[in-house]
Protein backbone atom coordinates (compact mmCIF):
# COMPACT_ATOMS: atom_id res chain seq x y z
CA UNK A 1 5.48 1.14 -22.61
CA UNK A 2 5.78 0.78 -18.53
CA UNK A 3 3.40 -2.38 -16.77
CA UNK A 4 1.17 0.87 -15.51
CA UNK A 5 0.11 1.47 -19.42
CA UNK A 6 0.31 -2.14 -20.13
CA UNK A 7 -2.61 -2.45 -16.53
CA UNK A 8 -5.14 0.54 -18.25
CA UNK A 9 -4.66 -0.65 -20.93
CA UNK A 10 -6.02 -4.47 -20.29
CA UNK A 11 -7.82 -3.21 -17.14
CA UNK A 12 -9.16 0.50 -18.08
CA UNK A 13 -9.50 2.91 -14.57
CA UNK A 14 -12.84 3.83 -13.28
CA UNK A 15 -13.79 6.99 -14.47
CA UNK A 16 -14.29 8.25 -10.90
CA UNK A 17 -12.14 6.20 -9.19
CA UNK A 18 -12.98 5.37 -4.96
CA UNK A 19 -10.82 6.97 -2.52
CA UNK A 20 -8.17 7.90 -5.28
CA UNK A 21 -6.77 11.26 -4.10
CA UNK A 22 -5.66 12.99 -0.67
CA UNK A 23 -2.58 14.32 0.34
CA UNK A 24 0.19 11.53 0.20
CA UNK A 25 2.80 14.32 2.54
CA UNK A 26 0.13 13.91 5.21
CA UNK A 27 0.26 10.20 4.52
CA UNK A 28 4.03 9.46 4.21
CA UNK A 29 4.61 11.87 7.19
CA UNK A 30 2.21 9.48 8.85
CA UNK A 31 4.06 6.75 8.38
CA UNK A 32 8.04 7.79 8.42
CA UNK A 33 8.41 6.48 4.85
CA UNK A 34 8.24 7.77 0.93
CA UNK A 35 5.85 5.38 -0.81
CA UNK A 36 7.08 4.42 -4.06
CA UNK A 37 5.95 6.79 -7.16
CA UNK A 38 4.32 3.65 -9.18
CA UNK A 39 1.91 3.10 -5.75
CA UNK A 40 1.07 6.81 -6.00
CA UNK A 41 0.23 6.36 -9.57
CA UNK A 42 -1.80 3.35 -8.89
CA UNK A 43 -3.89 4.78 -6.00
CA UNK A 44 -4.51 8.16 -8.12
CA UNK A 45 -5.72 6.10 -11.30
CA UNK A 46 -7.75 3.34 -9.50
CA UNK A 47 -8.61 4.23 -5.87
CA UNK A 48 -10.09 1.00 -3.82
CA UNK A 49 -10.51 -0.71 -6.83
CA UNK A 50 -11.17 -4.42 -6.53
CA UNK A 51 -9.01 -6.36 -8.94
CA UNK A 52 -10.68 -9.61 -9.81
CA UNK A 53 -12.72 -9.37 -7.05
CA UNK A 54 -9.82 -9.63 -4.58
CA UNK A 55 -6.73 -7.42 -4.46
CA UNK A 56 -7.41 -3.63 -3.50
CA UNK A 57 -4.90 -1.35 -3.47
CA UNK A 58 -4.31 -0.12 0.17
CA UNK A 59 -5.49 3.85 -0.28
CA UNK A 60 -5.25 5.66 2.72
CA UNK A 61 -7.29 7.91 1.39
CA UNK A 62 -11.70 8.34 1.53
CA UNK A 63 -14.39 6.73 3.97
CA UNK A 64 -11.98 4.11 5.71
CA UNK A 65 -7.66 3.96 6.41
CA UNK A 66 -6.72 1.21 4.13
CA UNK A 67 -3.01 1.63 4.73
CA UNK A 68 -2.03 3.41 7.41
CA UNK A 69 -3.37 2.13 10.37
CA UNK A 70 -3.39 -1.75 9.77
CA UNK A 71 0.22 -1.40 8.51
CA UNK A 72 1.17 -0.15 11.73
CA UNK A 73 -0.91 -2.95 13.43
CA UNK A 74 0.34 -5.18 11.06
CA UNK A 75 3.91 -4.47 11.84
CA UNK A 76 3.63 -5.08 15.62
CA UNK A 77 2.03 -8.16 15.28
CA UNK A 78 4.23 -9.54 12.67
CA UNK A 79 7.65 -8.09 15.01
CA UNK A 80 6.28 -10.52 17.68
CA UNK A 81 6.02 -13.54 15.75
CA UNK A 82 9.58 -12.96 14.22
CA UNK A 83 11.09 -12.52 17.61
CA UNK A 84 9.36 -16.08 18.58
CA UNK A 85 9.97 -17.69 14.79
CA UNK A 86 12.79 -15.90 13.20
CA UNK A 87 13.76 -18.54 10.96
CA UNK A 88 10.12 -17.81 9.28
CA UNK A 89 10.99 -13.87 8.74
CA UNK A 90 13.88 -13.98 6.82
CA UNK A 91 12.94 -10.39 5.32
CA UNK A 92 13.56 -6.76 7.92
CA UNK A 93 10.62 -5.00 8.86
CA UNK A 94 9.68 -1.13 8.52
CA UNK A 95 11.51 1.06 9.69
CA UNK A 96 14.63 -1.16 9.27
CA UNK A 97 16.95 -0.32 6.86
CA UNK A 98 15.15 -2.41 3.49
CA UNK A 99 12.30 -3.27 5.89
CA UNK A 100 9.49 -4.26 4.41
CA UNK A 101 6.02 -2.31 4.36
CA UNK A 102 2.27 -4.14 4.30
């Protein structure tokens, strides 16, 4: 059993989930980056579901652009407070090689 069927299983998916499906080439073009096949899986099963009221996943998909957009704006602003604070952004950014992606 993976910690996907262990999730539907304690938290079943929406039936119709929100904002579930698109075209993830479109999206990973988008950003310069394969997203992870567990994130995919996640997304397709749950869309902008709201986990306990607060954690969505970030589907780029439906009515508004969950992921792609503020993770770009995210980036920039976080690259400018690690260039001013670099000993609080120990971790590389996107696109650096292991960079890390909002």
């Amino acid at each position: 059993m993976t910690a996907f069927d262990d999730l539907t299983r304690l938290i079943p998916p929406p039936s119709q989930p929100l904002w579930a499906h698109g075209d993830w080439d479109e999206v990973e073009a988008a950003l310069g980056v394969g997203l992870p096949s567990d994130f995919k899986q996640l997304v397709g099963a749950y869309g902008a579901y709201h986990f306990a009221e607060f954690l969505t996943p970030l589907t780029p998909f439906g009515g508004r652009d969950l992921l792609v957009g503020p993770a770009k704006r995210l980036l920039g602003q976080e690259r400018n407070f690690r260039e001013s604070n670099p000993e609080a952004c120990p971790y590389p950014f996107y696109p650096e090689p292991g960079g890390l992606l909002p």
